[in-house]
Protein backbone atom coordinates (compact mmCIF):
# COMPACT_ATOMS: atom_id res chain seq x y z
CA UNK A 1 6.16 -1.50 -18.17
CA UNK A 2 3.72 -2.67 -20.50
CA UNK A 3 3.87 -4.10 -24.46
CA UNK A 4 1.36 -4.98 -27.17
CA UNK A 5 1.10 -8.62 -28.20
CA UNK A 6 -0.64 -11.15 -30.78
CA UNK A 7 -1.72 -13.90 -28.45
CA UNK A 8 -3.39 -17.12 -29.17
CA UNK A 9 -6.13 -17.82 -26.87
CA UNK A 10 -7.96 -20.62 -28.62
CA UNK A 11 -6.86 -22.61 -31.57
CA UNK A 12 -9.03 -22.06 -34.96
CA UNK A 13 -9.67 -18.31 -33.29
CA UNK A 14 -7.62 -15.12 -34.51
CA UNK A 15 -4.98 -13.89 -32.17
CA UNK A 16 -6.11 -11.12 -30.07
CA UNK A 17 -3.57 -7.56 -29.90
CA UNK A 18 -3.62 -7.10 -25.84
CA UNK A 19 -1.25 -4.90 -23.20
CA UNK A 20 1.17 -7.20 -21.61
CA UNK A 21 2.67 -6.39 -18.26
CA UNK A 22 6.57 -6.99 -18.99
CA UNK A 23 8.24 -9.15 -15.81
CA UNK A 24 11.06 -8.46 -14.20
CA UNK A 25 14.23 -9.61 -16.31
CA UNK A 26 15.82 -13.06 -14.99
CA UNK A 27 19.78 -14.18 -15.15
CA UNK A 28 20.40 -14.54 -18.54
CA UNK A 29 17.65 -12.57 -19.95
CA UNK A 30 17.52 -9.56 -22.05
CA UNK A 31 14.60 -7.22 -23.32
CA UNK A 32 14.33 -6.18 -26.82
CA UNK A 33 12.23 -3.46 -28.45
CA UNK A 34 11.52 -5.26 -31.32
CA UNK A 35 11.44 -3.76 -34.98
CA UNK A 36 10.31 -6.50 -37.22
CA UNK A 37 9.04 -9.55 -36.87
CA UNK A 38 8.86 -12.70 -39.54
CA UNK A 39 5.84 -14.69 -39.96
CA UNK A 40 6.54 -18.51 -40.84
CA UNK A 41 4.32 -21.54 -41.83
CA UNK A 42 4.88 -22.69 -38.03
CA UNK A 43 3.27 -19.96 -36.04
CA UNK A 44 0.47 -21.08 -38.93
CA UNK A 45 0.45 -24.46 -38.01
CA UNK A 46 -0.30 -23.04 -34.05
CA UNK A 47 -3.18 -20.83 -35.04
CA UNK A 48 -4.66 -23.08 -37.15
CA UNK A 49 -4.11 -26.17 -34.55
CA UNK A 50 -2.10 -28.39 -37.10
CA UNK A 51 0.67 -29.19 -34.37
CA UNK A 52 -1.89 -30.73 -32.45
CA UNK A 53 -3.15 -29.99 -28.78
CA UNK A 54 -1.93 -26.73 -27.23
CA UNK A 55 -0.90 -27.06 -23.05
CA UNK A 56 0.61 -24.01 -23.19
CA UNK A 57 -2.78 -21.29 -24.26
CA UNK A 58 -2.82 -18.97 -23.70
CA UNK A 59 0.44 -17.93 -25.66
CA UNK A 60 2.76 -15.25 -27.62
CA UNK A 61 3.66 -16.60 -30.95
CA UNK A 62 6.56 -16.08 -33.13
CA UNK A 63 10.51 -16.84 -33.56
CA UNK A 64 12.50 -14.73 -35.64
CA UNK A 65 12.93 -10.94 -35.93
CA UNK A 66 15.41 -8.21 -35.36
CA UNK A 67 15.09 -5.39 -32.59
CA UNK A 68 17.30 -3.18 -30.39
CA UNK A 69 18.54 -4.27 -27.18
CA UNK A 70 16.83 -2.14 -24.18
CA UNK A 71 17.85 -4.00 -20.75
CA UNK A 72 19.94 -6.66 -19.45
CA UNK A 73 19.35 -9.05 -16.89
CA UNK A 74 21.63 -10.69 -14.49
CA UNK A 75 24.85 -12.28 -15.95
CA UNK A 76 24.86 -11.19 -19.67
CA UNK A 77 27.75 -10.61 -21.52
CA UNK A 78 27.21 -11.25 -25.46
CA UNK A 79 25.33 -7.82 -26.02
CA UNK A 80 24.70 -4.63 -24.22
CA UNK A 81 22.25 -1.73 -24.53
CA UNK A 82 21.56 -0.25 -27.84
CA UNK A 83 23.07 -3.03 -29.75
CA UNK A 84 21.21 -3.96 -32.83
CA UNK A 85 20.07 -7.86 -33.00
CA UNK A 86 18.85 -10.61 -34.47
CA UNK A 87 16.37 -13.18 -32.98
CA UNK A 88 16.43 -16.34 -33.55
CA UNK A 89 14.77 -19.45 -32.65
CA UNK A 90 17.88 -21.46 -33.39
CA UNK A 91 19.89 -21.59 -30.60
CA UNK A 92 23.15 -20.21 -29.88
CA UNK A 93 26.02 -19.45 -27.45
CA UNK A 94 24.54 -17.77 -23.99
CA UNK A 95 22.45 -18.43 -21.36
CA UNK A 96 19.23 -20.62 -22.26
CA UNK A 97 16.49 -19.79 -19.72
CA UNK A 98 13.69 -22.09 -22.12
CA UNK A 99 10.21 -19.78 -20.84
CA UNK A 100 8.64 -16.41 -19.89
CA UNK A 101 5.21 -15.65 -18.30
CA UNK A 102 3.58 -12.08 -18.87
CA UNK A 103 0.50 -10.93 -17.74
CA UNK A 104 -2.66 -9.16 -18.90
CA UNK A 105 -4.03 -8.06 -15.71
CA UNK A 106 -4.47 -11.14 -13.17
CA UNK A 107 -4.58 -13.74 -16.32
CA UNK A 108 -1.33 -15.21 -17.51
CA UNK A 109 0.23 -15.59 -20.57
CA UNK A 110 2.35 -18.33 -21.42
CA UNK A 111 6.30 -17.88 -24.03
CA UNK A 112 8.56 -19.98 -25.29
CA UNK A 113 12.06 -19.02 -24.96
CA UNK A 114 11.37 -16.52 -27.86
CA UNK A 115 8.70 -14.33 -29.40
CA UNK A 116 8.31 -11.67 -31.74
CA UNK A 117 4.93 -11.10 -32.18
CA UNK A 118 4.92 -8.20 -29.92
CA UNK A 119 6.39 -4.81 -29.53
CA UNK A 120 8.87 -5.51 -26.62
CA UNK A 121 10.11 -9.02 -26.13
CA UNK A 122 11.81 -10.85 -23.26
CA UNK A 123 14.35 -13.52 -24.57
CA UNK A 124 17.67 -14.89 -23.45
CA UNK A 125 21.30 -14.69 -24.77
CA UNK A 126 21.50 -17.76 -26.85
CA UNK A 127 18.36 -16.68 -29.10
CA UNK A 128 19.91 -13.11 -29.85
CA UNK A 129 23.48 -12.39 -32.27
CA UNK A 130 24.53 -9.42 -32.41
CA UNK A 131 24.34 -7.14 -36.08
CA UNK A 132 26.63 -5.28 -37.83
CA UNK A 133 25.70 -1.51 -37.12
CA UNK A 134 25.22 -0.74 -40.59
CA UNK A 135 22.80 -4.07 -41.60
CA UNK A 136 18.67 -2.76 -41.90
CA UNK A 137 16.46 -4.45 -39.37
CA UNK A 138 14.04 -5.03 -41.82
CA UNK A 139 16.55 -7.56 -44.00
CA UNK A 140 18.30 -8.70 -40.93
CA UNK A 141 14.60 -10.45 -39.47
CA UNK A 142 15.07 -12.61 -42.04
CA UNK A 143 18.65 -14.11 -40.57
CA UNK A 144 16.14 -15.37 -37.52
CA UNK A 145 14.36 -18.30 -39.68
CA UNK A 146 14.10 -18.10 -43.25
CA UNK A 147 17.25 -17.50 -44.62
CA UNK A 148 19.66 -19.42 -41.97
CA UNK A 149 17.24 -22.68 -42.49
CA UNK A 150 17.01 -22.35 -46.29
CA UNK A 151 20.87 -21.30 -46.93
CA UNK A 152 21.74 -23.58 -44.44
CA UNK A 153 20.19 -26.97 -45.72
CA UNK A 154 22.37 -26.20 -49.03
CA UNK A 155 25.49 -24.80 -47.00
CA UNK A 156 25.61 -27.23 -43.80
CA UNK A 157 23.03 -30.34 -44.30
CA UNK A 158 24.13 -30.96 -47.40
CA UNK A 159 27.05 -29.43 -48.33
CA UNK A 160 26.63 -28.67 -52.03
CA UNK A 161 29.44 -28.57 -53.99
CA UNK A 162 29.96 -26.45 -56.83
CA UNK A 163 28.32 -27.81 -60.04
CA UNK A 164 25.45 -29.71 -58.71
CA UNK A 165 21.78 -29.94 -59.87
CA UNK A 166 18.71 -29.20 -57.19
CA UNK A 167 15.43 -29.11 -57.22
CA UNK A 168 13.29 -27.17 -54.49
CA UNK A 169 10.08 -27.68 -53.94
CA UNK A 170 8.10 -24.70 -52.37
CA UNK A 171 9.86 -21.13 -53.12
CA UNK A 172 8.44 -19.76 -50.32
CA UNK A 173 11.02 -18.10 -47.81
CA UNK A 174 12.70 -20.99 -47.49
CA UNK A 175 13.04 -21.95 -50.39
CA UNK A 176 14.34 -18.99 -52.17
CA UNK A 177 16.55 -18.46 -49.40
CA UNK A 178 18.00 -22.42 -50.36
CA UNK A 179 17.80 -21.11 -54.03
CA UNK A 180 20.10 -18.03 -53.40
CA UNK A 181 22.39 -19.84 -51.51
CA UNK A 182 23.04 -22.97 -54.32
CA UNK A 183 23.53 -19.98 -56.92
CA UNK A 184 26.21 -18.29 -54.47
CA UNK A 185 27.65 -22.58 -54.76
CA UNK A 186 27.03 -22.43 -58.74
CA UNK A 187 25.14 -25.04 -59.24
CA UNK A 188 25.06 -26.24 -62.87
CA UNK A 189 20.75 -26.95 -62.83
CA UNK A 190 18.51 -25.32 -60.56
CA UNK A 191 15.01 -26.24 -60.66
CA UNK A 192 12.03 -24.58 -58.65
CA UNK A 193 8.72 -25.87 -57.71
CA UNK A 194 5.81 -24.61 -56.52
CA UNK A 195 1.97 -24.22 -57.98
CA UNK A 196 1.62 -20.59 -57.91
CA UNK A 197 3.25 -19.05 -60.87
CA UNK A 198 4.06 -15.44 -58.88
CA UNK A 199 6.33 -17.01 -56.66
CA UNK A 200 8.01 -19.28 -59.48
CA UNK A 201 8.41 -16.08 -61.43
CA UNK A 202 10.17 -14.64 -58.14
CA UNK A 203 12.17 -17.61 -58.47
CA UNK A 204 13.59 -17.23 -62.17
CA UNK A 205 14.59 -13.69 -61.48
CA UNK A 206 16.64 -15.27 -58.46
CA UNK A 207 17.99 -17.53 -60.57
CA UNK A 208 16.67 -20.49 -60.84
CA UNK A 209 17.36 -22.06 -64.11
CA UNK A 210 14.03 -23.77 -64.89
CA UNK A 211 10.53 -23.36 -63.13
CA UNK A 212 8.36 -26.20 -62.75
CA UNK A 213 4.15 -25.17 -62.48
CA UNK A 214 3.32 -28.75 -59.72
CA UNK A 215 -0.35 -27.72 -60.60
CA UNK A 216 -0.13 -28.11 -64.74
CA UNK A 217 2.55 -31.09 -65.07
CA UNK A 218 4.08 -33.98 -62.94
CA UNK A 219 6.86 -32.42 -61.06
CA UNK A 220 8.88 -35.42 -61.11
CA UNK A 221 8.17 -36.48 -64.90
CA UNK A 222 9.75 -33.00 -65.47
CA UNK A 223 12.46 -33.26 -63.31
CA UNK A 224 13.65 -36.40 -64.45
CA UNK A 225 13.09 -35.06 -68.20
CA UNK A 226 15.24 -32.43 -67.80
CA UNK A 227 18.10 -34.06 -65.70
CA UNK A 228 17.73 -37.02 -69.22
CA UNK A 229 16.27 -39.35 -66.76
CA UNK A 230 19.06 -39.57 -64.45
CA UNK A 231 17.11 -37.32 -61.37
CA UNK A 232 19.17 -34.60 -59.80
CA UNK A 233 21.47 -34.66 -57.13
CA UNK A 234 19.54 -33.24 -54.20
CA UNK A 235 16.13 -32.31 -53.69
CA UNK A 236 15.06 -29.72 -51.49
CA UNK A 237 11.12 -29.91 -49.98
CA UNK A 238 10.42 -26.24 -47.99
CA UNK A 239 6.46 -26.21 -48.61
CA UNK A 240 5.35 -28.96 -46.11
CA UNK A 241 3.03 -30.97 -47.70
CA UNK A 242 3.20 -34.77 -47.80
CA UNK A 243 2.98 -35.28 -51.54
CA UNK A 244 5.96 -33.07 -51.96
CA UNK A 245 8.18 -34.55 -49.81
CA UNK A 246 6.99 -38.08 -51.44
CA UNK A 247 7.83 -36.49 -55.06
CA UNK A 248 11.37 -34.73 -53.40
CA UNK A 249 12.46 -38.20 -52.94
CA UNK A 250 11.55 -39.67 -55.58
CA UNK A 251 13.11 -37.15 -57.74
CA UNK A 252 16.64 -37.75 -56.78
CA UNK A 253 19.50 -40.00 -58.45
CA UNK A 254 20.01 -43.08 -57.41
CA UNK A 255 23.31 -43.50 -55.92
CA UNK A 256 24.01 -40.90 -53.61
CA UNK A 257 20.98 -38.33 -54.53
CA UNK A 258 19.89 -36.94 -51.19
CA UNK A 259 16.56 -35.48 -50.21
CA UNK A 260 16.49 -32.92 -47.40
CA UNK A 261 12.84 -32.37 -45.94
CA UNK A 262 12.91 -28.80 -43.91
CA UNK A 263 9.07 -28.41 -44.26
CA UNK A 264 6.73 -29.22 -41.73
CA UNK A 265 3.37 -31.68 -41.88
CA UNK A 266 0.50 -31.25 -39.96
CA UNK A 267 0.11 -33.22 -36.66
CA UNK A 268 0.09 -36.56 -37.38
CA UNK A 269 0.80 -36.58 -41.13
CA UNK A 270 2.99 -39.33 -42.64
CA UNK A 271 5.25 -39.82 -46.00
CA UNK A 272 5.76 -42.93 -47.92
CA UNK A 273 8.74 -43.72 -49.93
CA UNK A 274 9.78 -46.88 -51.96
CA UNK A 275 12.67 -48.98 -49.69
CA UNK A 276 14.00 -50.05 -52.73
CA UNK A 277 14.95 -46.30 -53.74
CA UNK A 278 17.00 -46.60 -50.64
CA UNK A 279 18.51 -49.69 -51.26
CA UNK A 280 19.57 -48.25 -54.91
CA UNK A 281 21.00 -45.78 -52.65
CA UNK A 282 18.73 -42.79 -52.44
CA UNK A 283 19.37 -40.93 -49.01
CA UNK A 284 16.51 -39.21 -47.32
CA UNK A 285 17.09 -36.53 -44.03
CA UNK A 286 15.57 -34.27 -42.12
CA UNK A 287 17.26 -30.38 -41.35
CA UNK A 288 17.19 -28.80 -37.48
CA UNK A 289 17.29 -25.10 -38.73
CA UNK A 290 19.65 -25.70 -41.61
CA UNK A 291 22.22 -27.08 -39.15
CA UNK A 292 22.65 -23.26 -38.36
CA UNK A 293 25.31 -21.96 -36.06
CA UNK A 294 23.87 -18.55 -35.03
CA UNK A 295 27.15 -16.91 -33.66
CA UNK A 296 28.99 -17.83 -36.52
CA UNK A 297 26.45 -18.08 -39.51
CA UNK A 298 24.06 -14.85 -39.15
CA UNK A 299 27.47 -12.44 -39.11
CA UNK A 300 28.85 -14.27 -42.56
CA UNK A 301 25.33 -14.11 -44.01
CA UNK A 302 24.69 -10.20 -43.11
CA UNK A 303 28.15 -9.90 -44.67
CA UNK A 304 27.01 -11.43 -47.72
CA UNK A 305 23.93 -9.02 -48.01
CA UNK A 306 26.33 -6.09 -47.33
CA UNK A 307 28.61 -7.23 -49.88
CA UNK A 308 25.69 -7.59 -52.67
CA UNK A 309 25.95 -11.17 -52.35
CA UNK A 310 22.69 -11.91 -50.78
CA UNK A 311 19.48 -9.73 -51.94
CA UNK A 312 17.28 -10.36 -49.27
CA UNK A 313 14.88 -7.56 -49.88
CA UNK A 314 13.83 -9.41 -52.89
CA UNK A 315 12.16 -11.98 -50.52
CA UNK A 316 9.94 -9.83 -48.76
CA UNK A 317 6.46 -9.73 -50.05
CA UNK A 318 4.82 -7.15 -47.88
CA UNK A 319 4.91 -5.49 -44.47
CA UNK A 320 1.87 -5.61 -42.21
CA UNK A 321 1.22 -3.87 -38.68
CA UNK A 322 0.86 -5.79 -35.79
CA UNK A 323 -2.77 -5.58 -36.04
CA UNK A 324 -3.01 -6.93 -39.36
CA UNK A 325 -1.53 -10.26 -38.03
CA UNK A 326 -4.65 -12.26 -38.92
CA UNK A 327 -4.68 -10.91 -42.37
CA UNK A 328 -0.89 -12.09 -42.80
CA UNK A 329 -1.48 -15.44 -41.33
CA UNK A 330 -5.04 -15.37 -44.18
CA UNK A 331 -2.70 -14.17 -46.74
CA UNK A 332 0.07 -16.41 -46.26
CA UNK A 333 -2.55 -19.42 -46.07
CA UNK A 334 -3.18 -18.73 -49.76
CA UNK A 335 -0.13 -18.86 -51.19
CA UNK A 336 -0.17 -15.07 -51.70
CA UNK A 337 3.53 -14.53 -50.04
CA UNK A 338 6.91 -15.54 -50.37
CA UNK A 339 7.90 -14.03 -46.83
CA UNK A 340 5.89 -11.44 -44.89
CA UNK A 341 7.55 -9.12 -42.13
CA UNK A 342 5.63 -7.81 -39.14
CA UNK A 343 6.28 -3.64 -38.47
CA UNK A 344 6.54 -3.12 -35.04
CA UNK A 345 7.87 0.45 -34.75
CA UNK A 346 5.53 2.21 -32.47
């Protein structure tokens, strides 16, 4: 059996839509047929060869989607045939077999333990949850990255409680997703940043309560203006830029104001903050995935969309085909998108 793929073949080059020949399933494995795929600042970051140098080219690229399960290898018992799922690089209960190799004739192609960049997929149990039969694929690829890493930095990393003021820093995917989740915990102030105005627009209709333009005014001048100097009580940086997470930290209170960084710097990149803000006890973490627990988080969170709680479609910016993957990579390189989806319904 064969699928179509993005590859990477060489950094700084677009990916290249070629028939894979699909291996034979391993214990622990299971095949997908995949119906939507996100795209994410990370699979960026690999095209454009801001992670640094690449051992594994060539390669499939992408890690979060939903699909239909098609075939089972050896020794899996969380899904079956048919069953409707979310993939996700975050791992989860099941087996973990960490890599696949497909072929395009005699060449090889190097995955990860996930991709979704591609029509069929081979992954393995602990990267797949099962969905609720009535949740939409297209809202449910979102449970695979964007939304369980945003939510979860507000729900898990930091536990907000009820009442608190944020700030986030880059209302892309993840950072709506951490603004819809810290409205669902009421917080009293809710503060986005960004520098294009479409996406803090996007953000006020999801409720934030004020919208900070980083390219007209000193974010942190107007954070700590509108919090009457005191800074807020955690800070949220989802666009991956060094002088954001620099102004995230500085934008918290002292005592017990705690900055969560979930974006990602370029190879090599490096923030500098002011020891003394830690010593007046400013805290300062990183996030794994929003502390995510797959199994148990992605079936409370497609509850939550069911329920009305949780508007998911409002985070989707635009569909592309597969082979429009170098215009969605372009496009989301500009700023242009809040979260695009990949179609990949023959």
């Amino acid at each position: 059996m064969q699928t179509e793929a993005a590859v990477l073949f060489e950094l700084n080059t677009p990916l290249r839509q070629v028939a894979l020949d699909l291996p034979e399933l391993k214990p622990g494995q299971v095949l997908v047929e995949m119906a939507y795929s996100g795209v994410c600042h990370t699979q960026l970051h690999e095209v454009r060869g801001r992670r640094g140098p690449d051992r594994f080219l060539p390669h499939t690229l992408g890690h979060e989607g939903s699909g239909v399960v098609r075939a089972l290898g050896p020794q899996v018992s969380k899904v079956r045939p048919g069953d409707r799922v979310v993939l996700t690089w975050i791992k989860g209960h099941g087996a973990d077999v960490p890599s696949t190799t497909y072929h395009e004739g005699t060449a090889a192609i190097n995955s990860g333990a996930l991709s979704t960049f591609m029509r069929h997929t081979i992954t393995c149990e602990n990267r797949i949850v099962p969905l609720p039969p009535e949740m939409p694929l297209r809202e449910a690829a979102l449970l695979g990255c964007a939304l369980p890493t945003g939510a979860g930095v507000v729900l898990n990393t930091a536990a907000v409680p009820g009442g608190a003021s944020l700030a986030i820093f880059g209302v892309g995917g993840i950072g709506l997703s951490a603004l819809l989740a810290a409205r669902l915990r009421e917080a009293r102030l809710l503060i986005a940043v960004d520098v294009v105005e479409q996406k803090l627009a996007e953000a006020r209709r999801l409720g934030a309560t004020h919208a900070v333009n980083a390219r007209e005014r000193d974010a942190v001048a107007a954070i700590l203006e509108l919090t009457e100097g005191r800074g807020v009580d955690y800070a949220i940086e989802a666009a991956g830029r060094r002088e954001t997470m620099e102004a995230a930290f500085r934008c918290v209170r002292d005592q017990g104001g705690l900055c969560i960084l979930a974006g990602n710097l370029p190879h090599g990149e490096q923030i500098s903050i002011n020891p003394v803000d830690l010593i007046r006890g400013k805290r300062i973490v990183g996030t794994w995935g929003g502390e995510t627990r797959p199994d148990d988080d992605l079936p409370r969170y497609a509850q939550w969309y069911l329920e009305g709680r949780l508007p998911l479609a409002e985070l989707i910016t635009r569909e592309y085909r597969l082979d429009e993957i170098n215009t969605a990579l372009d496009d989301m390189e500009r700023g242009r998108l809040s979260r695009a989806l990949i179609s990949l319904a023959a």
